[in-house]
Protein backbone atom coordinates (compact mmCIF):
# COMPACT_ATOMS: atom_id res chain seq x y z
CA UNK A 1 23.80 -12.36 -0.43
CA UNK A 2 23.46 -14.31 -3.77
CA UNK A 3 19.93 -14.09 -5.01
CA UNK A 4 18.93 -14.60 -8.32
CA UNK A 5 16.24 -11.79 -9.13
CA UNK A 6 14.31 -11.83 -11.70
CA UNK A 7 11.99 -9.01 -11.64
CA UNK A 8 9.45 -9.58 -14.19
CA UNK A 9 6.94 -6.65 -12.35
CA UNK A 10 9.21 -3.75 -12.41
CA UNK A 11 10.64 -5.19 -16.31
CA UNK A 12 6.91 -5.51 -17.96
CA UNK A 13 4.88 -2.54 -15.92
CA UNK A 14 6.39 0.75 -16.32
CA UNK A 15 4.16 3.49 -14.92
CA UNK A 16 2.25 1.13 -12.32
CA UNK A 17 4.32 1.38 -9.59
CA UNK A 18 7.33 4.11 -7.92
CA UNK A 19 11.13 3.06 -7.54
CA UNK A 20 11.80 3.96 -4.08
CA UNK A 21 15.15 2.86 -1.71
CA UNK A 22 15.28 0.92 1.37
CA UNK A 23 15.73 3.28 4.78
CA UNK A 24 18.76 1.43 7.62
CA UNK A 25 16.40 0.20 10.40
CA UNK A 26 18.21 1.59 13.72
CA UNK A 27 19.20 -2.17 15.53
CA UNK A 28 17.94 -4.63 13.59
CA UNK A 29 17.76 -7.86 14.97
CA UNK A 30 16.23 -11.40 13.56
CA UNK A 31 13.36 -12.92 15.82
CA UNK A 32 12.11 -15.69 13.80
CA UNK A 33 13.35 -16.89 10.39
CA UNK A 34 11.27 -19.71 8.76
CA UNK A 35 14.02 -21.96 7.60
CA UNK A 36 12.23 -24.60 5.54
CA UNK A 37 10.22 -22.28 3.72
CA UNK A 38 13.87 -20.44 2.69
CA UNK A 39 15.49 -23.59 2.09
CA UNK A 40 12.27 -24.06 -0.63
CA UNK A 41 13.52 -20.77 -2.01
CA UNK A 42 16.64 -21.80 -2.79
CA UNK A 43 18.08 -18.95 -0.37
CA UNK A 44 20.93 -19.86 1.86
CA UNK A 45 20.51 -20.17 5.67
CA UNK A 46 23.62 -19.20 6.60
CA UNK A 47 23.58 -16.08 4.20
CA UNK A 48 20.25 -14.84 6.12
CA UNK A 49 21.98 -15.34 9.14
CA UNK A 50 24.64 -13.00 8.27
CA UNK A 51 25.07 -9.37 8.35
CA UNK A 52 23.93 -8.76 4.83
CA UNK A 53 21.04 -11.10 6.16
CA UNK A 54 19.82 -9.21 8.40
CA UNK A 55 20.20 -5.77 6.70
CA UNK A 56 17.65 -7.19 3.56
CA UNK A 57 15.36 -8.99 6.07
CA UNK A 58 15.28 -5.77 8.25
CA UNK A 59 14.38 -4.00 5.29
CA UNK A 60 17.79 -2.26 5.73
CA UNK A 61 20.14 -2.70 2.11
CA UNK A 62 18.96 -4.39 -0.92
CA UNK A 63 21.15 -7.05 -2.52
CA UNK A 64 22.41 -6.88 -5.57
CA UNK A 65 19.63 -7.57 -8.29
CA UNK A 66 17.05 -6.85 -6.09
CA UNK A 67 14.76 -3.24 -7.10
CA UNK A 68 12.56 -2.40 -4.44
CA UNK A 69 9.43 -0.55 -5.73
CA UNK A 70 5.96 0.53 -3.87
CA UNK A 71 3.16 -0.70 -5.73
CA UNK A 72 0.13 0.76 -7.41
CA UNK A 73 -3.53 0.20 -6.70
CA UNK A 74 -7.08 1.29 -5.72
CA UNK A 75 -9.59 -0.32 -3.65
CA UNK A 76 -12.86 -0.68 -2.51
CA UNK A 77 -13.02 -0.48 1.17
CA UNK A 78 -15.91 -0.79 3.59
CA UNK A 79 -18.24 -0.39 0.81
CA UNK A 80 -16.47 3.16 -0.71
CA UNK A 81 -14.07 3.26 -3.50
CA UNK A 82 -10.73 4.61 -2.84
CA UNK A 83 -9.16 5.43 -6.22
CA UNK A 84 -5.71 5.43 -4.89
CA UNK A 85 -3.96 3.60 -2.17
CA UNK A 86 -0.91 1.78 -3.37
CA UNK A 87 2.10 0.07 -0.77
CA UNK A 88 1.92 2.77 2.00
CA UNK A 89 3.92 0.64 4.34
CA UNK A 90 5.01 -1.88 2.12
CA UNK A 91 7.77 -2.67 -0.30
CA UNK A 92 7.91 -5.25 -3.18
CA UNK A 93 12.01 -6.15 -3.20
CA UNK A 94 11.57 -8.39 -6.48
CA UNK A 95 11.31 -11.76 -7.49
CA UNK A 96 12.76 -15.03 -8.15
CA UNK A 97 12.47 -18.50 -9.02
CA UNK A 98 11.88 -21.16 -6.69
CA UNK A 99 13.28 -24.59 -6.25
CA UNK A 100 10.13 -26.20 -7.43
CA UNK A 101 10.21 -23.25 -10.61
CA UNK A 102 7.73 -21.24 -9.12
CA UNK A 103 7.94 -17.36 -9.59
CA UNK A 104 7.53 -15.78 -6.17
CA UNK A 105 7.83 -11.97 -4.95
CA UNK A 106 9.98 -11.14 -1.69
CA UNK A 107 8.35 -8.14 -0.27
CA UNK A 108 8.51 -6.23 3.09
CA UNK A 109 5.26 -5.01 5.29
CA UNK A 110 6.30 -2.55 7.57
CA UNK A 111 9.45 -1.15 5.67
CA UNK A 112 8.84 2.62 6.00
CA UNK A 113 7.07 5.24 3.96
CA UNK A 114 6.51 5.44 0.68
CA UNK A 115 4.99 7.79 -1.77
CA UNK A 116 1.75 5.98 -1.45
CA UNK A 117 1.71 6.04 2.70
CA UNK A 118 -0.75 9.08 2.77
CA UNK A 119 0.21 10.95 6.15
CA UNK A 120 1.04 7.64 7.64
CA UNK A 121 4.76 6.79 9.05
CA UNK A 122 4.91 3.23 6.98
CA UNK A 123 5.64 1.26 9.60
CA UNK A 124 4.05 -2.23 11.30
CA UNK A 125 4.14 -2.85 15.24
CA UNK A 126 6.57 -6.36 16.28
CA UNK A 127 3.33 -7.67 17.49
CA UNK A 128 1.13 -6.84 14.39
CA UNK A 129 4.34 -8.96 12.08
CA UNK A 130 4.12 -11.78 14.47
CA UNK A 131 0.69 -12.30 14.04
CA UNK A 132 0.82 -12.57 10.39
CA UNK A 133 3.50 -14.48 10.97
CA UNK A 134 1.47 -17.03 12.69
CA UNK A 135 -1.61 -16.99 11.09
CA UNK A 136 -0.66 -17.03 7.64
CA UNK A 137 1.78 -20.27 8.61
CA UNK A 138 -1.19 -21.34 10.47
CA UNK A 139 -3.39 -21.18 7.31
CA UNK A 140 -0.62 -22.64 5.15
CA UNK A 141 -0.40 -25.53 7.75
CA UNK A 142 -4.09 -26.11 6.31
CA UNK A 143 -3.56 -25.89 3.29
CA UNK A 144 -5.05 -23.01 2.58
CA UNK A 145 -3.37 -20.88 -0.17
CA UNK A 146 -1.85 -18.04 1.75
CA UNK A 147 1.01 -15.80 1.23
CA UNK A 148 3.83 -16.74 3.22
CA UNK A 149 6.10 -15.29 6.27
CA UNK A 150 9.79 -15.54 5.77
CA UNK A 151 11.43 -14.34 8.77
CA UNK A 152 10.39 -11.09 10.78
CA UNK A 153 12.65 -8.55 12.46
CA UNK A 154 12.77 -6.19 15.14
CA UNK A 155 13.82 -2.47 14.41
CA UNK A 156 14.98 -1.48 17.55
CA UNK A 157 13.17 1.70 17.70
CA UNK A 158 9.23 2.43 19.07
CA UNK A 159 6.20 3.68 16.86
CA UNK A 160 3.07 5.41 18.14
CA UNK A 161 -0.17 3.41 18.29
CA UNK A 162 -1.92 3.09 21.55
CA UNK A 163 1.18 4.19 23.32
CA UNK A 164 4.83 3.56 22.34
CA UNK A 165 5.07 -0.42 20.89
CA UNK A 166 8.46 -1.97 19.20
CA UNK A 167 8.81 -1.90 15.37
CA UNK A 168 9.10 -4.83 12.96
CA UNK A 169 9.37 -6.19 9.69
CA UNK A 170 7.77 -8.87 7.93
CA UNK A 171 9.50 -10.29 5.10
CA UNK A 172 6.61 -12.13 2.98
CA UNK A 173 6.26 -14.09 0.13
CA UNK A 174 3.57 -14.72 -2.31
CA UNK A 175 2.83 -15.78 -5.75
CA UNK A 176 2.45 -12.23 -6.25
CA UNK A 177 1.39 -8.91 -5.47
CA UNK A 178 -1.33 -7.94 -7.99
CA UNK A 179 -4.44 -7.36 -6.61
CA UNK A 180 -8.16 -6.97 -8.05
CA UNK A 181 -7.57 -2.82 -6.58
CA UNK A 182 -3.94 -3.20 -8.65
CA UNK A 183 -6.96 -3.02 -12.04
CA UNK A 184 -9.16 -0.68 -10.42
CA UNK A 185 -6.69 1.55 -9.99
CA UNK A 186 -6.18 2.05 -13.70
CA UNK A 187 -9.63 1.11 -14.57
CA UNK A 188 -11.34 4.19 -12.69
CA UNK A 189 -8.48 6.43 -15.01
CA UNK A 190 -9.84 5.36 -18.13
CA UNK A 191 -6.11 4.03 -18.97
CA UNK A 192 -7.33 0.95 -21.29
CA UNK A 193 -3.55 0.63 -22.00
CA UNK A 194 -2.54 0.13 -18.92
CA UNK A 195 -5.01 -2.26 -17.88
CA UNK A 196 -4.62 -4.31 -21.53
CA UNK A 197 -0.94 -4.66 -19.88
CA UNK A 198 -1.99 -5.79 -16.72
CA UNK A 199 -4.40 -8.40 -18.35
CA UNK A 200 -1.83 -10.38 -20.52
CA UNK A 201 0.77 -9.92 -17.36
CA UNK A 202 -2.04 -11.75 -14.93
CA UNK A 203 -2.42 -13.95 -17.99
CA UNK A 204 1.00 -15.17 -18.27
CA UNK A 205 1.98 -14.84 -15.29
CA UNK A 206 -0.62 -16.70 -13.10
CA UNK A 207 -3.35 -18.56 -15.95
CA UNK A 208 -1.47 -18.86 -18.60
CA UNK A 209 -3.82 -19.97 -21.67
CA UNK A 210 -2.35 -23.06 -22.84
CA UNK A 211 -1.89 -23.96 -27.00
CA UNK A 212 -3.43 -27.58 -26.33
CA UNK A 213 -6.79 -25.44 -25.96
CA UNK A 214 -9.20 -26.15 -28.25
CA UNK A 215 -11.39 -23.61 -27.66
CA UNK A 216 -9.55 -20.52 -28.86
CA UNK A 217 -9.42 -17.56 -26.27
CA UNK A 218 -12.01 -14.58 -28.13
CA UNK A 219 -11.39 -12.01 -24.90
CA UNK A 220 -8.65 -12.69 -22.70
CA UNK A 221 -10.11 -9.66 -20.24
CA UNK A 222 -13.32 -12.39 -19.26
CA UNK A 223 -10.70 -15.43 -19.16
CA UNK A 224 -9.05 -13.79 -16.77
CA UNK A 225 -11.70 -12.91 -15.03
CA UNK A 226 -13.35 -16.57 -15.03
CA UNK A 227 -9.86 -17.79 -13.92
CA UNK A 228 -9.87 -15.14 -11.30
CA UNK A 229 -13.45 -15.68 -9.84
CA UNK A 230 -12.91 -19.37 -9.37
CA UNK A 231 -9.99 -18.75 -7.69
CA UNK A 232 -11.23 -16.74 -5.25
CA UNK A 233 -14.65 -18.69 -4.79
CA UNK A 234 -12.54 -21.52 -4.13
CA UNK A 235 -10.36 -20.07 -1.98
CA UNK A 236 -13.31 -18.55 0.29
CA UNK A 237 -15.29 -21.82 0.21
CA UNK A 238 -12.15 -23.13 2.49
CA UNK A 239 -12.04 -20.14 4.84
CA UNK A 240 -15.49 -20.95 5.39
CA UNK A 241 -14.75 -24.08 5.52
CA UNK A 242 -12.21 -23.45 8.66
CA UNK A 243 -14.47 -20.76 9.99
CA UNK A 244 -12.00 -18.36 8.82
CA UNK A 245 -13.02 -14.22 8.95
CA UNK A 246 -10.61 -12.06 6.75
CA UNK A 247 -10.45 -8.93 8.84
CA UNK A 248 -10.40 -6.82 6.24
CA UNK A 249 -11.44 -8.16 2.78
CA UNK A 250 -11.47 -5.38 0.27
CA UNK A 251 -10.42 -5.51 -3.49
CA UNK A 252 -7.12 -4.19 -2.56
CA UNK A 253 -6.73 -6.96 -0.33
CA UNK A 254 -7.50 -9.76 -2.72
CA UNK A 255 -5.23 -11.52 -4.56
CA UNK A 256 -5.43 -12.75 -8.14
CA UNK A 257 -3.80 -15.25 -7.55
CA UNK A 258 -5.64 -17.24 -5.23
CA UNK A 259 -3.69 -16.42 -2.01
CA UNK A 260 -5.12 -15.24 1.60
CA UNK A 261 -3.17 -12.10 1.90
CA UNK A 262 -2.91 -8.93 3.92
CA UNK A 263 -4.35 -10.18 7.11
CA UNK A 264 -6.57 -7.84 8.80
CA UNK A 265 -6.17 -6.07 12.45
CA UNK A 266 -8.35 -9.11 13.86
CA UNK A 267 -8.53 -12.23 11.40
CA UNK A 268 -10.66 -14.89 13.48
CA UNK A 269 -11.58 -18.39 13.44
CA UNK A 270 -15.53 -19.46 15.18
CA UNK A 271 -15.68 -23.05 13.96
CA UNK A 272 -18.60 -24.27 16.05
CA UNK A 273 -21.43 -21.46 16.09
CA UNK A 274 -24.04 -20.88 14.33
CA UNK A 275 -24.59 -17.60 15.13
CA UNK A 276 -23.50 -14.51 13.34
CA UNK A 277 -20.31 -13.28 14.11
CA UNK A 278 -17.89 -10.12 13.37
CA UNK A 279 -14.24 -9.99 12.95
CA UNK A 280 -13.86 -8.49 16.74
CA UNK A 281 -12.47 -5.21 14.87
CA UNK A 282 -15.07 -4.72 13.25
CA UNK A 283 -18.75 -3.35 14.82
CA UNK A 284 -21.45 -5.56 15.08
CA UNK A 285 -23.41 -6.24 11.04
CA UNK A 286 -20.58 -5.05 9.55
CA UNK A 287 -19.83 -6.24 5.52
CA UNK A 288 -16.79 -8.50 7.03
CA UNK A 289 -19.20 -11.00 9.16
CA UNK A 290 -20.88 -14.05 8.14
CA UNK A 291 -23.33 -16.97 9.70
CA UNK A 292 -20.75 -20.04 9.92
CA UNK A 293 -21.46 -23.33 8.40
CA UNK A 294 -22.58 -25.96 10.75
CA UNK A 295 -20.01 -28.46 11.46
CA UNK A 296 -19.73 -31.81 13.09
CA UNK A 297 -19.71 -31.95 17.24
CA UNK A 298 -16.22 -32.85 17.96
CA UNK A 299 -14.52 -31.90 14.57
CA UNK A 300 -13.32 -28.39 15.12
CA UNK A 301 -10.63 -28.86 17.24
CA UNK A 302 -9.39 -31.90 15.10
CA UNK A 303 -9.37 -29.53 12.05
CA UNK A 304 -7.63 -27.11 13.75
CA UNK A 305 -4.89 -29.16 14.71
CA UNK A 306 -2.55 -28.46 11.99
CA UNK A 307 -2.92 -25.02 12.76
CA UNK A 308 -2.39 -25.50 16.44
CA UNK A 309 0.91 -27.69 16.15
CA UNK A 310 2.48 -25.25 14.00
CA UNK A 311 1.80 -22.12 15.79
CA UNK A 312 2.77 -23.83 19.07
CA UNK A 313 6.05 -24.83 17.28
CA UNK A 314 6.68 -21.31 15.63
CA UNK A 315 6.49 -19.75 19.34
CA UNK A 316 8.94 -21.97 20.92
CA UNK A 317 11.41 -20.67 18.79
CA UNK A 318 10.69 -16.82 19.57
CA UNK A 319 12.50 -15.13 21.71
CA UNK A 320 11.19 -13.89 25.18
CA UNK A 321 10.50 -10.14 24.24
CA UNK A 322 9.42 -8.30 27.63
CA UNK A 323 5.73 -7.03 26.27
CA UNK A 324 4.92 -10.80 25.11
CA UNK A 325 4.70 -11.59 28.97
């Protein structure tokens, strides 16, 4: 595997996140890998077809140049603040450049624990990575801004949930990985240095400020924020717009960036009713439902057509696994 890392994260923000190392999945095998969206990478088919492949998509070996760390950050969650929760099941692997010369982060959900996975064994179900796999393709398909799946793999061994299910491993990209928690965290420490660092990272990384301005930039802390609030007003305008429910929308599953990301137990679409409606994890009045907009008799189903054709297309290609009957 030839990938060209560059790792700007783990370079510029010492002390936010832990180094940790990739554990050998026990029979890894590939069951979808979205080939367009690695050709856009720049990564080779052929080369994620092979044995080295499979051991990075599996979560297995990391190529060379590649430093897989677990993430920092805090979050507010169901309406109570949790001043630590970090990557307890996932893995940021690093980052390169795309072919349009767009930084993106490769990083795994599912990949194990980590120093952040608080009593939990780090791991995602098959069936939970599929269904990120579809809806955040589904959501792309939309053109909504969403974090994207590259390929996802079975383990070959069985996790406890409700009763023994197959392991997997998503391999996702995004624009990046820092959430609003990823400043909480630091900001509920006190460390103003930290979060100073953080700031002109976001900055550069994701709204730059450009020297055309005219209006010089007094407190780059509220630019960010500005750039970070339309963002995200924008970007939940056109889940509403889709009748879209995040199942789980807390700060440490909001992007800066813009991006849908970390897709809840139960992420829903109601495009037609007008009543109120929960994610179906979620009980009834709970912070994560919403009265949909009205739309148009006989629109829905032509909006969600996109979505439709490429889920439908995604599943022909998966494999026949015996609990998908």
């Amino acid at each position: 595997m030839n990938i060209n890392f560059d790792n700007s994260y783990a370079r510029d923000l010492t002390g936010m996140y832990a180094d940790w190392k990739l554990t050998a999945a026990p029979q890894p095998q590939l069951v979808w890998l979205n080939e367009s969206l690695a050709v856009s990478l720049g990564l080779h088919i052929a080369d994620l077809h092979s044995t080295a492949g499979l051991a990075m998509l599996s979560a297995s070996q990391a190529p060379a140049g590649a430093q897989p760390i677990a993430q920092a950050y805090a979050g507010h969650q169901f309406g109570h603040f949790s001043p630590q929760l970090g990557d307890g099941r996932a893995l940021l692997l690093g980052e390169m450049i795309n072919t349009h010369g767009q930084r993106q982060d490769i990083a795994f959900k599912g990949s194990g624990r980590t120093p952040f996975s608080r009593g939990g064994d780090g791991k995602a179900t098959l069936s939970s990575v599929l269904r990120e796999v579809l809806v955040s393709e589904c959501m792309h398909a939309l053109g909504v801004p969403s974090t994207r799946a590259l390929a996802a793999v079975a383990t070959g061994e069985n996790i406890r949930r409700e009763g023994m299910q197959p392991a997997g491993v998503l391999t996702r990209i995004a624009a990046s990985h820092l959430r609003v928690g990823t400043f909480e965290f630091f900001a509920a420490r006190g460390d103003n240095d930290a979060l100073r660092r953080l700031v002109d990272y976001a900055i550069q990384r994701h709204h730059p400020i450009q020297k055309e301005q005219t209006t010089p930039v007094a407190n780059k802390a509220l630019y960010l924020l500005e750039q970070v609030i339309n963002k995200q007003a924008k970007l939940i305008a056109q889940w509403m717009g889709f009748g879209f429910i995040h199942g789980v929308m807390n700060t440490d599953n909001m992007s800066i960036s813009g991006e849908t990301i970390d897709y809840g137990p139960a992420p829903s679409w109601k495009p037609t009713t007008r009543k109120p409606y929960s994610a179906p994890s979620t009980p009834k009045g709970a912070m994560h439902s919403r009265i949909n907009p009205p739309l148009p008799n006989g629109t829905s189903a032509a909006w969600l057509q996109p979505c439709y054709r490429s889920s439908m297309k995604m599943m022909t290609k998966l494999p026949r696994w015996p609990w998908m009957r």
